[in-house]
Protein backbone atom coordinates (compact mmCIF):
# COMPACT_ATOMS: atom_id res chain seq x y z
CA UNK A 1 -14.98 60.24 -121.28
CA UNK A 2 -18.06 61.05 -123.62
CA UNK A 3 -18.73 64.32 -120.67
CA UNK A 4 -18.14 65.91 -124.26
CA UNK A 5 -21.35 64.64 -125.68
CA UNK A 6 -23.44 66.30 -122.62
CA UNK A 7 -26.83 68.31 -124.46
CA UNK A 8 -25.88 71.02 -122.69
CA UNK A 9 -28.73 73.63 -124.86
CA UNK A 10 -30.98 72.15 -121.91
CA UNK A 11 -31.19 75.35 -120.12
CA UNK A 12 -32.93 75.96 -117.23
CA UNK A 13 -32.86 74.89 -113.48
CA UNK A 14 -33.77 73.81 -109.89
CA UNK A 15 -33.80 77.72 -108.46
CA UNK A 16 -37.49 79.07 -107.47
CA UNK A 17 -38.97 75.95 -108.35
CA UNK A 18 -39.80 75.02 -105.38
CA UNK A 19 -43.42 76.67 -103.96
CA UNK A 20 -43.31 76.96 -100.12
CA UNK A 21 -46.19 75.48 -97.94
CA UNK A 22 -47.89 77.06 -94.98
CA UNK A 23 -47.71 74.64 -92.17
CA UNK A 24 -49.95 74.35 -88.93
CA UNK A 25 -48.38 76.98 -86.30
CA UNK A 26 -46.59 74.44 -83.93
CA UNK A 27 -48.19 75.70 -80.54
CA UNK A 28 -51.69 74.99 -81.97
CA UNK A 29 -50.77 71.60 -83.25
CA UNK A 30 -48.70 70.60 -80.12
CA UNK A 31 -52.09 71.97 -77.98
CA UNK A 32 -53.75 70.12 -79.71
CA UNK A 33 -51.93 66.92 -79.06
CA UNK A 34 -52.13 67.72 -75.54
CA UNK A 35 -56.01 68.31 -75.50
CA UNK A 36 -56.42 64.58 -77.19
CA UNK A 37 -54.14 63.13 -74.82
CA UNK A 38 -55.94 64.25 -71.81
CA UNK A 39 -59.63 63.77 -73.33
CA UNK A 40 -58.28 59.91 -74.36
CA UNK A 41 -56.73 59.53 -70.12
CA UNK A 42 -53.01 58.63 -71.91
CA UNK A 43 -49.88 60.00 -71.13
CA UNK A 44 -46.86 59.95 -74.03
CA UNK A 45 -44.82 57.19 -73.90
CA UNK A 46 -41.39 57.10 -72.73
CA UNK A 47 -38.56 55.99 -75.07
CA UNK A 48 -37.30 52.72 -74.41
CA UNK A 49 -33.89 52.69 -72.16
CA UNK A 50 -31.16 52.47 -74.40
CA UNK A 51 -32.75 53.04 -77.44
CA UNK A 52 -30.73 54.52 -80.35
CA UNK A 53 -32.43 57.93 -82.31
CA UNK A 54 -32.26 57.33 -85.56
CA UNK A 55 -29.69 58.39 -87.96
CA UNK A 56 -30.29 62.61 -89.59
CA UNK A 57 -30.95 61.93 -92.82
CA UNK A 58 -28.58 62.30 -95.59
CA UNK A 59 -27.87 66.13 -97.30
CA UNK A 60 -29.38 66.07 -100.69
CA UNK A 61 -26.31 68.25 -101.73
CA UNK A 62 -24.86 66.23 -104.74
CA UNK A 63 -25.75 69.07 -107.25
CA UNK A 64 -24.12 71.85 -105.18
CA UNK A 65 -21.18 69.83 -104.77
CA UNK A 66 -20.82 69.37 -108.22
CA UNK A 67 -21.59 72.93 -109.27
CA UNK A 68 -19.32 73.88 -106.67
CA UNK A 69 -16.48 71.86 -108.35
CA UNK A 70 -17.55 72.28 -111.59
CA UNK A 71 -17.90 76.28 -111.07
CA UNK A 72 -20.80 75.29 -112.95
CA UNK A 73 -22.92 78.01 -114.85
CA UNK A 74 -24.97 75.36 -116.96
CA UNK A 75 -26.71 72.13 -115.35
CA UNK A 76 -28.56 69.61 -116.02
CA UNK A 77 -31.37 67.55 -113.52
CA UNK A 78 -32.48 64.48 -115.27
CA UNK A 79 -35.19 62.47 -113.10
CA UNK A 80 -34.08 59.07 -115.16
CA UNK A 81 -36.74 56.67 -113.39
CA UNK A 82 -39.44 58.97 -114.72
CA UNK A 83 -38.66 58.87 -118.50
CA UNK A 84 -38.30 54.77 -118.34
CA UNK A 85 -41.08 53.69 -120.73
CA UNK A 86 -41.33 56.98 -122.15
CA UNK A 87 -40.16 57.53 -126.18
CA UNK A 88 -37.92 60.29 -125.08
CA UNK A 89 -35.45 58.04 -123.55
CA UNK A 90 -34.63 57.07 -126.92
CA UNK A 91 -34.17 60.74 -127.96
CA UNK A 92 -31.67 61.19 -124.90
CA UNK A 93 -29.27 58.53 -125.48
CA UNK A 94 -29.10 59.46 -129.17
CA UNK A 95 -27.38 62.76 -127.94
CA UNK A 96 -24.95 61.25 -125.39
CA UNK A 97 -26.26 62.58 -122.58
CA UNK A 98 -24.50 59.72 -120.14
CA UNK A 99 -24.58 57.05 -122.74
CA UNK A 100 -20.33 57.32 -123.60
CA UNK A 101 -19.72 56.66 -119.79
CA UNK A 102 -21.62 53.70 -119.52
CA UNK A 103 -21.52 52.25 -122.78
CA UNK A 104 -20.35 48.71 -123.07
CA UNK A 105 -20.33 48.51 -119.25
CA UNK A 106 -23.69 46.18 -119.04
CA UNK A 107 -25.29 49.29 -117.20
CA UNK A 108 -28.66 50.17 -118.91
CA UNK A 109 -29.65 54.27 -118.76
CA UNK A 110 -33.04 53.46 -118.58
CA UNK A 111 -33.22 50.31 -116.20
CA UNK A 112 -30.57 51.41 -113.49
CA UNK A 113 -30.33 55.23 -113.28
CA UNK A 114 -32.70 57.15 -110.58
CA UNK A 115 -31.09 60.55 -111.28
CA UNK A 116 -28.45 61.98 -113.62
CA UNK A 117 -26.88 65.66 -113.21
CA UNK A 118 -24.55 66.98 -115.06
CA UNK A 119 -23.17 70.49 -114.71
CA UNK A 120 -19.95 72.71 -116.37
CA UNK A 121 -19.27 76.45 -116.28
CA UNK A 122 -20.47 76.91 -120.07
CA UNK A 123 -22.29 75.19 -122.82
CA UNK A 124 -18.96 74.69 -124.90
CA UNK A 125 -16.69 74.08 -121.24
CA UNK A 126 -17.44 69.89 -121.36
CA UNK A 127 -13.85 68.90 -120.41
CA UNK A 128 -14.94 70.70 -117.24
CA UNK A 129 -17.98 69.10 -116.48
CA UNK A 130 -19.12 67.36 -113.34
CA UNK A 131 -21.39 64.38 -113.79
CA UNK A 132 -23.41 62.63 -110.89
CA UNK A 133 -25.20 59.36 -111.29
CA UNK A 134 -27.69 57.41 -108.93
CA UNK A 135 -28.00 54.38 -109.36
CA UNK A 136 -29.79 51.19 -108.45
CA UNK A 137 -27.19 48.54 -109.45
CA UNK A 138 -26.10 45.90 -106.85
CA UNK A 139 -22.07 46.20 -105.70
CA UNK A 140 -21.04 43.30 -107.83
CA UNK A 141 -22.61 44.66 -111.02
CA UNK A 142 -21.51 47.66 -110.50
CA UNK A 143 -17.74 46.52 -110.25
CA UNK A 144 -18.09 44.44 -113.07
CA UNK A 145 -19.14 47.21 -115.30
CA UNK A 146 -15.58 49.55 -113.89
CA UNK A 147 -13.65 46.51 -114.63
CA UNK A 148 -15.23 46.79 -118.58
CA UNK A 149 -14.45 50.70 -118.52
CA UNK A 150 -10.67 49.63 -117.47
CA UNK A 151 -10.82 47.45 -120.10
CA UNK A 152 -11.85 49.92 -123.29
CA UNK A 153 -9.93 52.76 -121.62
CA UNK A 154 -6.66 53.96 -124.14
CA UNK A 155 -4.01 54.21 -123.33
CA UNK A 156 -4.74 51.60 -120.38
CA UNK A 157 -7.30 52.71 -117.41
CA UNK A 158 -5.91 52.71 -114.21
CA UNK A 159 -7.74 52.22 -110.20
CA UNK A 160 -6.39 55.97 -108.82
CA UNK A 161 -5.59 55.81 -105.52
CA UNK A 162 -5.02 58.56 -102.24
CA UNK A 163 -8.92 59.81 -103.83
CA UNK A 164 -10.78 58.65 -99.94
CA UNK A 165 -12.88 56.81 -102.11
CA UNK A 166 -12.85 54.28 -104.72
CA UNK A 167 -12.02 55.45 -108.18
CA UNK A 168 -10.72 54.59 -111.71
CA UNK A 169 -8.61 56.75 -114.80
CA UNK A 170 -10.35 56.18 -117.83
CA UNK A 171 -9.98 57.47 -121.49
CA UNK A 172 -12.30 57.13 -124.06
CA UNK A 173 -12.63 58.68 -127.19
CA UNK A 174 -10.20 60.77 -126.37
CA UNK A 175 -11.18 62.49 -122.68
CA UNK A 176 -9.43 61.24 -119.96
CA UNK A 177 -11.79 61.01 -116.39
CA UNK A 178 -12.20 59.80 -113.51
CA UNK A 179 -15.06 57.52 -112.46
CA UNK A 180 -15.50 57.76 -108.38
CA UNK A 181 -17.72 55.34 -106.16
CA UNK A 182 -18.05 58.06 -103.65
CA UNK A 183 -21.23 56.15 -101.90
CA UNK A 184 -22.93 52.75 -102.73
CA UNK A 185 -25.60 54.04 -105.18
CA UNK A 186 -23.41 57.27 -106.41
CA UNK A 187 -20.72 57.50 -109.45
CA UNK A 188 -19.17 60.77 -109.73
CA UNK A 189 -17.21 61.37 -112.92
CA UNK A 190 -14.47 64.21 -112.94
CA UNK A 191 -12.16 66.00 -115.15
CA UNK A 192 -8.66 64.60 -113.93
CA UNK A 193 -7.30 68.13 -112.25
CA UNK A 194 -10.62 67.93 -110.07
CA UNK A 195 -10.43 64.39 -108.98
CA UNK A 196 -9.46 64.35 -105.07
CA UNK A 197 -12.42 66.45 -104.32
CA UNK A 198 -14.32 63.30 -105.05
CA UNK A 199 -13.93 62.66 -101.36
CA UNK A 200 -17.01 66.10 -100.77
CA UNK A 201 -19.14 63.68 -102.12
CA UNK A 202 -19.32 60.70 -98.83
CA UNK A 203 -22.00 60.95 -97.27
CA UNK A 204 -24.58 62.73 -100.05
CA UNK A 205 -27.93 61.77 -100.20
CA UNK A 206 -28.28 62.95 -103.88
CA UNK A 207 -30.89 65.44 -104.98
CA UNK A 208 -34.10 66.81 -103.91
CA UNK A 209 -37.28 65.22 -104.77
CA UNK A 210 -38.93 66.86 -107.78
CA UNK A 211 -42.14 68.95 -106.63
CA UNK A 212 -43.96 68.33 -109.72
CA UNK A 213 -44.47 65.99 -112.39
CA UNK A 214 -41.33 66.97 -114.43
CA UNK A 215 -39.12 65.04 -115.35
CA UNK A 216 -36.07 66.93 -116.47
CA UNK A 217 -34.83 70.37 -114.86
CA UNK A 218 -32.52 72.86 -116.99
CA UNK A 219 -31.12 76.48 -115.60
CA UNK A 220 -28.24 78.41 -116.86
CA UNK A 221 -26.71 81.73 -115.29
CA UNK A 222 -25.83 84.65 -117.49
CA UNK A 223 -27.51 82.22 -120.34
CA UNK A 224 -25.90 84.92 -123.25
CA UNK A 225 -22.41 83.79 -122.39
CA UNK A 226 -22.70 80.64 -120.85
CA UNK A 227 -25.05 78.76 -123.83
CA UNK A 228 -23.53 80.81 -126.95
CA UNK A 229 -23.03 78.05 -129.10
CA UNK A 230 -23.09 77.86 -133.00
CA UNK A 231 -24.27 80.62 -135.19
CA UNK A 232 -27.60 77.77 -135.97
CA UNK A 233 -28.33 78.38 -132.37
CA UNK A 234 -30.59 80.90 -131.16
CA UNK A 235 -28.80 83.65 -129.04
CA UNK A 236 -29.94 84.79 -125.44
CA UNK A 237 -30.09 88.86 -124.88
CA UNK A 238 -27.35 89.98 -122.06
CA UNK A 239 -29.72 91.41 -119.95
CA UNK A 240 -31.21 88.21 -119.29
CA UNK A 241 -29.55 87.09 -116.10
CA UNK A 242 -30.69 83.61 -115.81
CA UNK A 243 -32.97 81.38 -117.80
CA UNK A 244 -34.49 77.87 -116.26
CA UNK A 245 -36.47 75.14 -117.76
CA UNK A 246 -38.76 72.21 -116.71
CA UNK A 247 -39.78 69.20 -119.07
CA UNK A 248 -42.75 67.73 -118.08
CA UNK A 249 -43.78 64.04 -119.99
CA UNK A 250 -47.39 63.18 -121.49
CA UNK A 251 -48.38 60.15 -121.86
CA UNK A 252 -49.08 60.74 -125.81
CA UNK A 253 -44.87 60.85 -125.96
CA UNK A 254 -44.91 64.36 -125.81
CA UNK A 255 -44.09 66.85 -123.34
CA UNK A 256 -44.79 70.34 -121.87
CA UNK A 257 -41.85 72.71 -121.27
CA UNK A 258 -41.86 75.72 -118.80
CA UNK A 259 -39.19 78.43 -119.27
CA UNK A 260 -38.93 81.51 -116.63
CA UNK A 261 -35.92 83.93 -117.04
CA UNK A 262 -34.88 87.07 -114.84
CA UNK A 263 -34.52 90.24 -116.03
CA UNK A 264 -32.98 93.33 -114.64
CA UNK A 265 -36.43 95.41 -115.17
CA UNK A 266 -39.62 94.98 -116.44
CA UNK A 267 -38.77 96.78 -119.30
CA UNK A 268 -35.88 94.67 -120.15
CA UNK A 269 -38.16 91.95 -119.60
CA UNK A 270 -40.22 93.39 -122.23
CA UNK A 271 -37.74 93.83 -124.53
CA UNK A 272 -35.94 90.18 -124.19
CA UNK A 273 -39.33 88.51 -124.89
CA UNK A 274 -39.31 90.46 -128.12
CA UNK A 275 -35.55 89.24 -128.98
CA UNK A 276 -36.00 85.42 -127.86
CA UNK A 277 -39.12 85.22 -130.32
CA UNK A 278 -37.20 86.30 -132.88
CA UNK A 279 -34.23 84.38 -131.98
CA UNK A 280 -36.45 81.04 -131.82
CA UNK A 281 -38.33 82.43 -134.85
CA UNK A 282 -34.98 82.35 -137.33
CA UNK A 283 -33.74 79.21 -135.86
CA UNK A 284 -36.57 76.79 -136.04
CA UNK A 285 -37.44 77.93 -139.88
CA UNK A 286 -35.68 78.61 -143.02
CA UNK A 287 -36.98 80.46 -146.30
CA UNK A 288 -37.26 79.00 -149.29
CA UNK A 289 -37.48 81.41 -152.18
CA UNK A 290 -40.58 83.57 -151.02
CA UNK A 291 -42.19 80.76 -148.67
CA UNK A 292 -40.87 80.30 -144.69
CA UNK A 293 -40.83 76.58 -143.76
CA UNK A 294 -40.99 76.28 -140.03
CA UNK A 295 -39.52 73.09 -138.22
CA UNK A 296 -41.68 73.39 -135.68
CA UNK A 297 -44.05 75.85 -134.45
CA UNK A 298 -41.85 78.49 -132.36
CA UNK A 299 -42.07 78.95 -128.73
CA UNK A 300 -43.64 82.14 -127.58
CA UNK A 301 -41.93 84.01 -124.94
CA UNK A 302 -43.71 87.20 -122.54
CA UNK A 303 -42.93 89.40 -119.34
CA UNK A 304 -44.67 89.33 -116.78
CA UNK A 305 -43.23 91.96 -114.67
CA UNK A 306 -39.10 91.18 -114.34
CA UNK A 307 -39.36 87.45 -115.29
CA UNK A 308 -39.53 86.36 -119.25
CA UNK A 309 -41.80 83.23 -119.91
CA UNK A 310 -42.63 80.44 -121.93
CA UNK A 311 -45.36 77.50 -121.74
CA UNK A 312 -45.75 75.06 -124.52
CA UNK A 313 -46.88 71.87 -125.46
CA UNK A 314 -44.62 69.64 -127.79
CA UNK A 315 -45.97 66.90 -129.96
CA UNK A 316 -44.29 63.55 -130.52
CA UNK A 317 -43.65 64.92 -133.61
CA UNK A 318 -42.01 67.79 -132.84
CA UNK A 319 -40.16 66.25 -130.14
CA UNK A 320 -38.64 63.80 -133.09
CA UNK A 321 -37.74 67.17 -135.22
CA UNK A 322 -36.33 68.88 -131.83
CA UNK A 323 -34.16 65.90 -131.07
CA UNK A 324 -32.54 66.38 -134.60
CA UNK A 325 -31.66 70.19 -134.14
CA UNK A 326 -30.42 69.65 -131.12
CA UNK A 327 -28.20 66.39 -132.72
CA UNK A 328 -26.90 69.16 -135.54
CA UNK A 329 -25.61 72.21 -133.48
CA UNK A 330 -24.52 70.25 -130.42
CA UNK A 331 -20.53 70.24 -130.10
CA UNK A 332 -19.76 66.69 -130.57
C-alpha cells in the first residue's frame, strides 16, 4: 500500500552515531551529596508510605523490531517534526515516502507525524518493507482516517482480527498491507505474511532521540547488493561493508549531508573513495559532444583510515535537481 514508493537510495543509518559521554564517577557524586547534606544539618527524605515508583520507561525499540521483521538491510529514520516548515517536506512527499498510506485519510505528513521509519532487506525488496509511524493524532481522528483507508481499499479492506492489536487489510494501488494500531501514537504497516508479529510492537516507546541537529538518518548493510538499483544509479564497491548517512537542514532550505562507510582495510578504504567519486562523478553529469554538464557539483568521498567519508553542503538548488534524480531512477 504505496510501501512501493519508499526512496529507499537514502542510505545510511543510526549505527556509531551516537558519541558517548563521560559521566561524574558515582562515588564522588554520591560523596558529594552526602558532604552537602551534613554541612546543610538535613537528612534525605523518606518516601511517602504507599507511594507507587514510577513506571520504567518505555524501550525505544520500534526500529529493531521492524528491522527484525523486515530482515531489513536498508532503513530509513525520518525525524518528521523537524522538517515541518522546511522546503524539503515538499521534496519528500513528491517521492512517496509515506504519502500512499495516508493519502486521502485527512492525516497531514507534515502536521501529525513525529517520526517515520521505514526499513526492507534491499533497495528493490518494497513488498517487504516494514513501516513505523508516530504520530500525534487524537483516537477519534485517527479512526476516522482507517475507516477512509477501508473505504479506497480494492478489492474491499477488511478490520483483521486474532493480530493482539487493532488492525486493518488494505489494498491500494495494487499492494495489499496491513495497517496495525499497535500503541496509541504508533501505526505499523506490514506486508500481509508478516502481520501477527504486529503484536512485538505493544509496549514500544519508538525511537531514540536524535543526538544532533539532523533531521533524517540513512544506513544500508552490504550497500553493493542491498542499493543496486538502475544502471542511472551510481554503484557501491563490494568491499564496502556498510554505508550510513545523516541530513542535516539549514535554514536557507538547504542541507548538509554526512556519509561514513566501513571498509575491510585502509587500503580498501582508499581504493572505494576512488570508485564512489567516480561512480557519483558519471551519474550526476552527462557529456554533450566535447563539453561535461554536471547536475550538480559531485560529492567528494576520502579514507580516513578503514572508514570512507563524505561532508557536503547542498544548495536549495541542488536539493530541487537532487529531488528529480532521485524521482527518475526510483522503482515506482
Amino acid at each position: 500500500m504505496g510501501a512501493g514508493n519508499v526512496a529507499w537510495v537514502m542510505s545510511s543509518v543510526r549505527q556509531g552515531l551516537f558519541a558517548a559521554m563521560r559521566l561524574l564517577p558515582l562515588r564522588l557524586l554520591a560523596l558529594g551529596l552526602a558532604l552537602a547534606a551534613v554541612a546543610c544539618g538535613s537528612a534525605p527524605s523518606a518516601a511517602p508510605v504507599g507511594a507507587e515508583a514510577p513506571p520504567p520507561p518505555k524501550p525505544r525499540n520500534a526500529a529493531a523490531i521492524a528491522q527484525s521483521i523486515a530482515g531489513g538491510k536498508v532503513s530509513v529514520l525520518v525525524f518528521a517534526d523537524r522538517t515541518r516548515g522546511h522546503p524539503i517536506m515538499a521534496r519528500l512527499a513528491a517521492l512517496d515516502l509515506w504519502g500512499p498510506v495516508l493519502a486521502g485519510t485527512g492525516l497531514d505528513p507534515e502536521r501529525d507525524l513525529e517520526r517515520a521509519f521505514v526499513t526492507a532487506p534491499r533497495a528493490d525488496a518494497a513488498h517487504e518493507a516494514v513501516i513505523v509511524l508516530e504520530h500525534n493524532v487524537p483516537p477519534e481522528r485517527l479512526e476516522a482516517g482507517l475507516d477512509t483507508l477501508l473505504s479506497r481499499s480494492q478489492p474491499p479492506g477488511a478490520e483483521e482480527g486474532g493480530l493482539g492489536v487493532p488492525a486493518v487489510r488494505v489494498t491500494l494501488k495494487g499492494h495489499t498491507r496491513v495497517v496495525a494500531t499497535v500503541e496509541p501514537n504508533f501505526l505499523v504497516v506490514l506486508p500481509v505474511s508478516r502481520a501477527r508479529e504486529a503484536r512485538r510492537f505493544i509496549g514500544t516507546g519508538g525511537f531514540p532521540d536524535p543526538v544532533g541537529e539532523e533531521a533524517a538518518l540513512a544506513a544500508a548493510i552490504d550497500p553493493a547488493r542491498t542499493l543496486r538499483g538502475p544502471r542511472e544509479a551510481p554503484r557501491v564497491p563490494p568491499t564496502l561493508r556498510s554505508l550510513e548517512a545523516a541530513v542535516t537542514l539549514t535554514k536557507d532550505g538547504g542541507a548538509t549531508v554526512a556519509l561514513d562507510g566501513a571498509s575491510a582495510s585502509p587500503e580498501d578504504a582508499a581504493r572505494d573513495a576512488a570508485f564512489l567519486n567516480e561512480e557519483i562523478e558519471r551519474a550526476t553529469s552527462f557529456r554533450i559532444a566535447v563539453v561535461t554538464v554536471r547536475v550538480v557539483d559531485p560529492v567528494e568521498f576520502f579514507a580516513e583510515g578503514d572508514r570512507v567519508k563524505a561532508n557536503r553542503r547542498v544548495t536549495p538548488g541542488e536539493i530541487d535537481k537532487l529531488f528529480a534524480l532521485l524521482s527518475a531512477v526510483l522503482p515506482r
